[in-house]
N, C-alpha and C. Protein backbone atom coordinates (compact mmCIF):
# COMPACT_ATOMS: atom_id res chain seq x y z
N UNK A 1 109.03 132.05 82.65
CA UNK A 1 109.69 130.74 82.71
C UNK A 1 111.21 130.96 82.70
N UNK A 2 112.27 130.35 83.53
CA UNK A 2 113.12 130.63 83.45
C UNK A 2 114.14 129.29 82.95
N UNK A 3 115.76 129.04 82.60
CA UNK A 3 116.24 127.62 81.95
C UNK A 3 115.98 126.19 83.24
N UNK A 4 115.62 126.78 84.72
CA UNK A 4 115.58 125.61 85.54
C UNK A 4 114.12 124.81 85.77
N UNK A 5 113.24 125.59 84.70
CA UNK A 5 111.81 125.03 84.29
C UNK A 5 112.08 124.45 82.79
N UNK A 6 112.83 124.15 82.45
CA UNK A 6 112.90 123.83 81.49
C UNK A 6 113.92 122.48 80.43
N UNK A 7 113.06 121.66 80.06
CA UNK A 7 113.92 120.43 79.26
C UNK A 7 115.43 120.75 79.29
N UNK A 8 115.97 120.04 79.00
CA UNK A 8 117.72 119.85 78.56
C UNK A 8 117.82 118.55 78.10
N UNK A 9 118.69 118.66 76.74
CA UNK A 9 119.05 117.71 75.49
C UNK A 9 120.75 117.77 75.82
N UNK A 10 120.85 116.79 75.40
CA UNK A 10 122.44 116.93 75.37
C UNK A 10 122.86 116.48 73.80
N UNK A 11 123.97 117.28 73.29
CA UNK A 11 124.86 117.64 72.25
C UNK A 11 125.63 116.75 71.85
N UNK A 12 125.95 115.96 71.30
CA UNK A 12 126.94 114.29 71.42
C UNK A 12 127.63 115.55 69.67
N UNK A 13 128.81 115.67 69.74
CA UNK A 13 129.79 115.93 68.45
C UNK A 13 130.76 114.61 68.07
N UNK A 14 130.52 114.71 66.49
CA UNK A 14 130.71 113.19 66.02
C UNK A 14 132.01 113.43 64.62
N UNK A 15 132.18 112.78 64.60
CA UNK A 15 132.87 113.02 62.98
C UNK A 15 132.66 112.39 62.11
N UNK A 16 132.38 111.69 61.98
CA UNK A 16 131.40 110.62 61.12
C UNK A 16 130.19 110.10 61.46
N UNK A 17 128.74 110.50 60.10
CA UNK A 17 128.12 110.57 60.60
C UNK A 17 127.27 109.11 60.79
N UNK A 18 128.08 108.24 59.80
CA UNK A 18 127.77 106.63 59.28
C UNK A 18 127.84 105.85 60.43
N UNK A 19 129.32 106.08 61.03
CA UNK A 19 130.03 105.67 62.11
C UNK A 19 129.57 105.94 63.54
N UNK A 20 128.25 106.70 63.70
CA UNK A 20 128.21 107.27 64.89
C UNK A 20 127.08 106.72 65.24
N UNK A 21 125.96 106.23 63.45
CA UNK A 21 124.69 105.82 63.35
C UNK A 21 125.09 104.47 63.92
N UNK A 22 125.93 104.15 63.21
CA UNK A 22 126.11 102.42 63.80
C UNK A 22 126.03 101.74 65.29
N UNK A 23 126.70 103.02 66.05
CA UNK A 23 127.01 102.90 67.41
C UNK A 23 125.68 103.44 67.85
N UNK A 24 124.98 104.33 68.00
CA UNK A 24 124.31 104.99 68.65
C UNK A 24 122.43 104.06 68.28
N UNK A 25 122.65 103.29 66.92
CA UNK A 25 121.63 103.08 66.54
C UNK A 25 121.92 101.19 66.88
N UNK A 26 123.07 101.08 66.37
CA UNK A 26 123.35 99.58 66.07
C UNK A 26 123.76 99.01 67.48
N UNK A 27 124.97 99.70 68.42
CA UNK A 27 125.17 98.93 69.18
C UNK A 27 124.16 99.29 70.50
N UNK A 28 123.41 100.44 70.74
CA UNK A 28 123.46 101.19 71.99
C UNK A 28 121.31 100.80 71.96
N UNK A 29 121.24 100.98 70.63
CA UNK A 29 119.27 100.53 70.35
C UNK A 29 119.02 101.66 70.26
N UNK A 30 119.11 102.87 70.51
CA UNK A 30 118.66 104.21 70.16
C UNK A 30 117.66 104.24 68.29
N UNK A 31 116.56 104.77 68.59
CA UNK A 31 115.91 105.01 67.31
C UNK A 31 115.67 106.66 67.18
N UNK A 32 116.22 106.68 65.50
CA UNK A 32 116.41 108.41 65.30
C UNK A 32 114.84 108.57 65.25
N UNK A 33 114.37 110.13 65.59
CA UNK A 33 113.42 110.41 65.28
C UNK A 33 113.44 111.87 64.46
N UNK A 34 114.73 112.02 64.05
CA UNK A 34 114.67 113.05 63.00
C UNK A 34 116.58 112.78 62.91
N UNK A 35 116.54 112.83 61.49
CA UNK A 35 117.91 112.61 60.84
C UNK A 35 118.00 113.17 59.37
N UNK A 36 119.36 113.60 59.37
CA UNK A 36 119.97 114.17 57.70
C UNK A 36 121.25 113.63 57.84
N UNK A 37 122.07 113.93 56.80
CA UNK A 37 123.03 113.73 56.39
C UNK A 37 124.37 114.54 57.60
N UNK A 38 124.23 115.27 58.45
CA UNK A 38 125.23 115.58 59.65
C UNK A 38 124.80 115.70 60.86
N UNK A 39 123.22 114.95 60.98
CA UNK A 39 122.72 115.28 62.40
C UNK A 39 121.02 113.76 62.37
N UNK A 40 121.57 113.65 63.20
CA UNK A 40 120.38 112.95 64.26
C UNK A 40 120.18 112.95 65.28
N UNK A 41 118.52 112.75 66.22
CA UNK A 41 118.62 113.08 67.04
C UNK A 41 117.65 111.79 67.62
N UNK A 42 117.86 111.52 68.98
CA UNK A 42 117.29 110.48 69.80
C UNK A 42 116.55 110.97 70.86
N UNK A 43 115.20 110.22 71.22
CA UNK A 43 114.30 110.74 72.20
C UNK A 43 114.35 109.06 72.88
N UNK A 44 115.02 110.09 74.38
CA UNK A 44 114.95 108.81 75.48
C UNK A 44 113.99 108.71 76.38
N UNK A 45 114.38 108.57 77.33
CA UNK A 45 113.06 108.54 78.38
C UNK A 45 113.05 110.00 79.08
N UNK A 46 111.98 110.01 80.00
CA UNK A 46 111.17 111.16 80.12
C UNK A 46 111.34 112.60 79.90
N UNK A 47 111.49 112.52 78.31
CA UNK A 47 111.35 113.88 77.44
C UNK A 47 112.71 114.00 77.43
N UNK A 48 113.80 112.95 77.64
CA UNK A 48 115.13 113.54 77.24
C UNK A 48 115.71 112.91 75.61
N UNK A 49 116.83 113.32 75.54
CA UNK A 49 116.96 112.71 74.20
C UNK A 49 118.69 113.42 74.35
N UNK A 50 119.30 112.77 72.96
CA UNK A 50 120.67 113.45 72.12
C UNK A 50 120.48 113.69 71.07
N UNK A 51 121.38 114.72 70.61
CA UNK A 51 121.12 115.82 69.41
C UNK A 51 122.79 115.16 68.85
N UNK A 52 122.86 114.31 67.65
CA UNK A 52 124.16 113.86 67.81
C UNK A 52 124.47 115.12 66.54
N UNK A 53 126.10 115.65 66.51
CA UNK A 53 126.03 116.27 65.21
C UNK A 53 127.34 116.14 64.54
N UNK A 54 127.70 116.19 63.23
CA UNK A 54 129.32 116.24 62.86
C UNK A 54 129.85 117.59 63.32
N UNK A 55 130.46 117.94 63.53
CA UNK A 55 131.39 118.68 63.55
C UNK A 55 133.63 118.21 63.54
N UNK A 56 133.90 119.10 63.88
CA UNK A 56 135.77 119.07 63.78
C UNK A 56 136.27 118.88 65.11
N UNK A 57 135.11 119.68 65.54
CA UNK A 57 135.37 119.19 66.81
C UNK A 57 135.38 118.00 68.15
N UNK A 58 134.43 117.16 67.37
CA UNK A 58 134.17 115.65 67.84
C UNK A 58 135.37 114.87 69.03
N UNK A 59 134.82 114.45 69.74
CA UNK A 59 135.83 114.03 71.05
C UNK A 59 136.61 114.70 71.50
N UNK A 60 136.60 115.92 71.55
CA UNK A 60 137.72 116.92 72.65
C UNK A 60 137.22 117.00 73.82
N UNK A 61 135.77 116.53 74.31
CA UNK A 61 135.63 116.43 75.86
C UNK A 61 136.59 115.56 76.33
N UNK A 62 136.49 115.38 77.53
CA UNK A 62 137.05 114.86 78.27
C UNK A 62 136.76 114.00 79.57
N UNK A 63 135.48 114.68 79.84
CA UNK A 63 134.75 114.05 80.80
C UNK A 63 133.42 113.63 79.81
N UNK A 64 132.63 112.80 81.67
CA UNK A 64 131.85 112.31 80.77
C UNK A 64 130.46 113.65 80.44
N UNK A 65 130.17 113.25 79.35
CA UNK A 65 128.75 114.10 78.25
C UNK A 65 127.32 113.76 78.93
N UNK A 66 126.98 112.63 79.36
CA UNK A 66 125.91 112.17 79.62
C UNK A 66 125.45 110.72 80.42
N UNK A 67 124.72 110.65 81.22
CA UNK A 67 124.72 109.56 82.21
C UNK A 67 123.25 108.70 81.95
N UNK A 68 122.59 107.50 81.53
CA UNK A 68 121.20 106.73 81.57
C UNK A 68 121.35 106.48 82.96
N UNK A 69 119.96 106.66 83.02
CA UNK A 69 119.89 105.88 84.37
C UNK A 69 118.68 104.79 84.15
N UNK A 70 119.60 103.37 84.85
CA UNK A 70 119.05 102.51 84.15
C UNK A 70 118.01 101.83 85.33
N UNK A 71 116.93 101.26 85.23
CA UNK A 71 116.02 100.13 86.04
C UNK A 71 117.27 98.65 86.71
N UNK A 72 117.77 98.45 85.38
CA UNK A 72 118.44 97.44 86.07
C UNK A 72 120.01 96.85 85.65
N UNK A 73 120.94 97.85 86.36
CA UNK A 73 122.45 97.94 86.01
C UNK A 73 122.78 96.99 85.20
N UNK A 74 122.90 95.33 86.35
CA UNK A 74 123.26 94.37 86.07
C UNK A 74 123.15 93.93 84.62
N UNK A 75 121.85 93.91 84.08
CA UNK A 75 121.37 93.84 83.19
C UNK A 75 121.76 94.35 81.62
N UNK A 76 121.67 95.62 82.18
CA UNK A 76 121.94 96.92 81.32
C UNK A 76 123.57 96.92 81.19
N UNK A 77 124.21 96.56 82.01
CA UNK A 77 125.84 96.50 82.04
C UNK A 77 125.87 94.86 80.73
N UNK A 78 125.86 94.43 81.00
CA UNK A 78 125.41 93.01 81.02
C UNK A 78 125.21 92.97 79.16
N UNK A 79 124.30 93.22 78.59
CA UNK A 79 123.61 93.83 77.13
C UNK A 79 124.57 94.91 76.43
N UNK A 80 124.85 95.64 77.02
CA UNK A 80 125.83 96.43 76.57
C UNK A 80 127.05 95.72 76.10
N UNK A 81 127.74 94.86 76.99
CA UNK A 81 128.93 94.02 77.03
C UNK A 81 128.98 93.34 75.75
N UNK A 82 127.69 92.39 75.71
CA UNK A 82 127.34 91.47 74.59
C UNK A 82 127.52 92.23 73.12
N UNK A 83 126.84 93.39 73.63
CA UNK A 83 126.97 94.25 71.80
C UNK A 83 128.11 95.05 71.59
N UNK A 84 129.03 94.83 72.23
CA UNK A 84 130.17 95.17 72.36
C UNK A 84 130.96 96.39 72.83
N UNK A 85 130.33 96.96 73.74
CA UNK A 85 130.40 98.26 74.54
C UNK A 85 131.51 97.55 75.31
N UNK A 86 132.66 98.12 75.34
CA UNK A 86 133.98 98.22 76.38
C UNK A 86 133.77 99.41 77.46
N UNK A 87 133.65 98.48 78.43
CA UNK A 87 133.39 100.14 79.85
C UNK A 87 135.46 100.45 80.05
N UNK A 88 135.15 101.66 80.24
CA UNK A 88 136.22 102.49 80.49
C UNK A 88 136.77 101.84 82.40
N UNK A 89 137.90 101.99 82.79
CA UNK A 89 138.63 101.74 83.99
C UNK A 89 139.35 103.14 84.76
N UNK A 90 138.74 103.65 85.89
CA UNK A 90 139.48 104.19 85.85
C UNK A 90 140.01 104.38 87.87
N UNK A 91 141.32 104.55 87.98
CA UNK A 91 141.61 105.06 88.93
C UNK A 91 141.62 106.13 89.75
N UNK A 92 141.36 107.24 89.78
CA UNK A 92 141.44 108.59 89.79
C UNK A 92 140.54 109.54 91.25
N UNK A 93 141.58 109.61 92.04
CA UNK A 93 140.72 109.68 93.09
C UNK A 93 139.85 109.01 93.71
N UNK A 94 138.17 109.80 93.80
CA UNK A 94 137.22 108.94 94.33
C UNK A 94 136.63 107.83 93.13
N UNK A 95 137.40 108.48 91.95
CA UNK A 95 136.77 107.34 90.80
C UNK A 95 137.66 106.41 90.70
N UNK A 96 137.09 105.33 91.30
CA UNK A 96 137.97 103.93 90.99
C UNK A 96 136.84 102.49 90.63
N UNK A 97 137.31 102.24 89.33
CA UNK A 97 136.36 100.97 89.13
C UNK A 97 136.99 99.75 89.23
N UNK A 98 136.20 98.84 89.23
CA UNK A 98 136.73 97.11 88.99
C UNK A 98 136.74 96.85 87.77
N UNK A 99 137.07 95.62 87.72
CA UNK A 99 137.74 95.29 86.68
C UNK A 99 136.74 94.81 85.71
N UNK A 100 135.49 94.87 86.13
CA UNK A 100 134.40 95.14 84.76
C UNK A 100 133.90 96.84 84.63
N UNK A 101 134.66 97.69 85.20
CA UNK A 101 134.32 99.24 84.68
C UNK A 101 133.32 99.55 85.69
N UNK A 102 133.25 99.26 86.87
CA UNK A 102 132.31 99.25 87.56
C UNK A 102 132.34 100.56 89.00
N UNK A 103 132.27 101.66 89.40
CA UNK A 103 131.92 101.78 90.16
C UNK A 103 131.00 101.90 91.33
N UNK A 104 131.57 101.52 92.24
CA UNK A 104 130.07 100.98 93.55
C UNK A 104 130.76 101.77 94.49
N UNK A 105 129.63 102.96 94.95
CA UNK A 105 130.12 103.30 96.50
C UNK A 105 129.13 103.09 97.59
N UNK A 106 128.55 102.32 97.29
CA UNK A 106 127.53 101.66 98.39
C UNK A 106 126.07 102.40 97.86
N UNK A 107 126.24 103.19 97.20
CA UNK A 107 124.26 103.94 97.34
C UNK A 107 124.30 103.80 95.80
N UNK A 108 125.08 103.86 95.11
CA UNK A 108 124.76 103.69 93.35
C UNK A 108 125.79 102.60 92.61
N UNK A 109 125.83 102.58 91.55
CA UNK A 109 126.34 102.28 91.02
C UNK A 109 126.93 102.47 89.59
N UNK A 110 127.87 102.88 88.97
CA UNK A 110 127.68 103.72 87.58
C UNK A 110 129.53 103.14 86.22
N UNK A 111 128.91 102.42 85.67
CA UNK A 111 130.06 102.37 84.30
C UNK A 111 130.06 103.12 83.56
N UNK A 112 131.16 103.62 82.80
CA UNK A 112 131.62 104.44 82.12
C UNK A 112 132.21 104.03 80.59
N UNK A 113 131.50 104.57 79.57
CA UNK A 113 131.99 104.15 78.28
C UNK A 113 132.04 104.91 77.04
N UNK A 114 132.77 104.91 75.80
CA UNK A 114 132.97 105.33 75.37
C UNK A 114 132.59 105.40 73.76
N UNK A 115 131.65 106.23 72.90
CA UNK A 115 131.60 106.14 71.60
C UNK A 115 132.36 106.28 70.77
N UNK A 116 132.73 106.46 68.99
CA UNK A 116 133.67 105.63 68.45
C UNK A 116 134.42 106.96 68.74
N UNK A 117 134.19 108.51 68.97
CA UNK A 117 134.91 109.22 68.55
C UNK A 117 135.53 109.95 70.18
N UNK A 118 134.96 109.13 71.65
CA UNK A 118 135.70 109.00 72.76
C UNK A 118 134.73 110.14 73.56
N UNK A 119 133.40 110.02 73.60
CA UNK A 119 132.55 111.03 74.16
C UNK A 119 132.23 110.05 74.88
N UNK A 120 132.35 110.13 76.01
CA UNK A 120 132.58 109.58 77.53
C UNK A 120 130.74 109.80 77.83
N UNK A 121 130.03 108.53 78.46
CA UNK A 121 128.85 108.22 78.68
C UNK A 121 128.65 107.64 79.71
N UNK A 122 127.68 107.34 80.60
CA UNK A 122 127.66 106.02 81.59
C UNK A 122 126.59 105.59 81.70
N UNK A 123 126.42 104.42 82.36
CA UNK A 123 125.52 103.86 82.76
C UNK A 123 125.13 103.83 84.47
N UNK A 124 123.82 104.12 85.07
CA UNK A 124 123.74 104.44 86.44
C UNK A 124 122.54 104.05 87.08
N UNK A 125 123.04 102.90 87.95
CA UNK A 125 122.10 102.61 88.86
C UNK A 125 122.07 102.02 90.45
């Protein structure tokens, strides 16, 4: 078996671990299925999940960490908004959104947002 037969989790680094539950559990609906005191972890859809953890290092990415891909943007953009998810704007080359955080290049569609400690996420459909 080699790593391209195989699952991938993604790593979310946090600095607080109260602060990260709130967002990840409170605003976003994620349910832990194993948690301590510097780590929880979330199982999404088909066999994926995040491994959130404290560390010092928390928000030094820069790009984005991880992308949902959702059934139904509108929607999903939409719910997010309400629970108070601010999508990110950005200009930057081929990345340019509207003025609800939106990019559309005709075949997808994908917003971009940010948790409390600036680990860049999106939404994609």
């Amino acid at each position: 078996m080699s790593l391209k037969d195989c699952k991938v989790g993604t790593a979310v680094p946090v600095s607080d671990m109260a602060r990260a539950k709130e967002f990840y559990e409170g605003t976003l609906g994620l349910e832990p299925d194993q948690q301590g005191d510097e780590m929880a972890s979330y199982q999404c859809g088909g066999g994926t999940g995040l491994f959130v953890y404290v560390t010092e290092h928390a928000g030094t990415n820069e790009a984005t960490l991880a992308g949902f891909e959702v059934q139904d943007f509108d929607a999903e953009h939409s719910d997010l908004k309400e629970r108070g998810v601010e999508f990110e704007r950005y200009d930057e080359g081929a990345v340019k959104t509207d003025d609800d955080g939106i990019l559309d290049n005709g075949t997808f569609r994908v917003a971009f947002f940010k948790d409390p400690d600036g680990n860049i996420f999106s939404i994609n459909g």
